[in-house]
Protein backbone atom coordinates (compact mmCIF):
# COMPACT_ATOMS: atom_id res chain seq x y z
CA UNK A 1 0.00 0.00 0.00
CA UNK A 2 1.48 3.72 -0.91
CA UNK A 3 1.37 6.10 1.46
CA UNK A 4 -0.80 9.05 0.76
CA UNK A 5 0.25 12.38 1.10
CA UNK A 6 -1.53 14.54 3.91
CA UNK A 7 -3.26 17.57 3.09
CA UNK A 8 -0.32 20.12 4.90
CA UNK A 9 1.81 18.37 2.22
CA UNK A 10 -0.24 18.77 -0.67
CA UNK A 11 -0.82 22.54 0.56
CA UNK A 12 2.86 23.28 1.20
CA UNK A 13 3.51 21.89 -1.92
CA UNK A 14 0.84 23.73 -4.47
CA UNK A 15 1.82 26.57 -2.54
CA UNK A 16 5.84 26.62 -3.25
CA UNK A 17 4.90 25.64 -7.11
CA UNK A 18 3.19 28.13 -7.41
CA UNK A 19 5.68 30.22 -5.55
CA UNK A 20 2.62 31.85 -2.91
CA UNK A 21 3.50 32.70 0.48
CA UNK A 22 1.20 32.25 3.18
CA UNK A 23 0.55 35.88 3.37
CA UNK A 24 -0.92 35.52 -0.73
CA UNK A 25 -2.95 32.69 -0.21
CA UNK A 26 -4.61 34.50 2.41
CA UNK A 27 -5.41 37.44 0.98
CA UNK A 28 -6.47 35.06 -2.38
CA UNK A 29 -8.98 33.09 -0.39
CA UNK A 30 -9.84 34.76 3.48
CA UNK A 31 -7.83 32.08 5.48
CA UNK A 32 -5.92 33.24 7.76
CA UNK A 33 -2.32 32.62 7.82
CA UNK A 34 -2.62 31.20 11.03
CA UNK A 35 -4.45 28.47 9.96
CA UNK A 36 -3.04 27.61 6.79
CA UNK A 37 0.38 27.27 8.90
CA UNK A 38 -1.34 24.93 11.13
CA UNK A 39 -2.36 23.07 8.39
CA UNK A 40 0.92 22.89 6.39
CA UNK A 41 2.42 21.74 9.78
CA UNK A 42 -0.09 18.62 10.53
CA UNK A 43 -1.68 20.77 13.76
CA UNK A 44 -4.97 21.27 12.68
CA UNK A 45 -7.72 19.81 9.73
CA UNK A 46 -9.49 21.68 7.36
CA UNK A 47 -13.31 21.51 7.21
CA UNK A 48 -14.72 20.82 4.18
CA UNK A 49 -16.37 24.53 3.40
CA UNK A 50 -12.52 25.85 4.40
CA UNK A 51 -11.09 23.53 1.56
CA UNK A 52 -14.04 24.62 -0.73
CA UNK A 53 -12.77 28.14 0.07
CA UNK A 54 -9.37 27.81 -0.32
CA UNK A 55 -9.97 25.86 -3.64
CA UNK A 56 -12.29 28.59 -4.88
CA UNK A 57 -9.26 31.49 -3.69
CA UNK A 58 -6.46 29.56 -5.62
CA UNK A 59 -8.64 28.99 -8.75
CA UNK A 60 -8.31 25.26 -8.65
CA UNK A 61 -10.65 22.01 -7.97
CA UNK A 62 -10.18 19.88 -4.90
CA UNK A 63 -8.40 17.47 -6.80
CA UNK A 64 -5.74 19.20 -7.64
CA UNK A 65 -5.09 20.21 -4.05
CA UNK A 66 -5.17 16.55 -3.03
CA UNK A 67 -3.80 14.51 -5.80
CA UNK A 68 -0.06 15.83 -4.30
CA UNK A 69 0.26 16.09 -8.07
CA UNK A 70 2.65 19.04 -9.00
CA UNK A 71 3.19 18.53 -12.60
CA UNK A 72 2.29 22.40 -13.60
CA UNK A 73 1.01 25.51 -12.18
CA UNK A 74 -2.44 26.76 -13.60
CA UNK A 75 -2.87 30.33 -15.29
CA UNK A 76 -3.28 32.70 -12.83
């Protein structure tokens, strides 16, 4: 069985592709820094409206944020 990557991971990692600091994907989709930090570091879960939100901010679909998949940035 593979091991699946966690959704800090999958964050961290859309986030450095697309070279975003915490600071811009807060002000892209209303989460605070804070929590986005937690979530990068494995401290705290998302609810499901917060990862419809941060989807929606970053112009992407869930998927993407979960596959771990970091082929290619969108167009921003």
């Amino acid at each position: 069985m593979s091991e699946q990557p966690n959704l800090g991971d999958c964050l961290r990692g859309l986030r450095k592709t697309h070279g975003w600091t915490l600071q811009e994907v807060s002000t892209l989709t209303g989460v605070a820094v804070s929590t986005l930090s937690k979530v990068e570091n494995d401290q705290m879960s998302l609810s499901y409206d917060k990862l419809l939100q941060i989807c929606e901010g970053l112009s992407i679909h869930v998927t993407e944020l979960l596959s771990g998949d970091r082929k290619q940035p969108a167009a921003r």
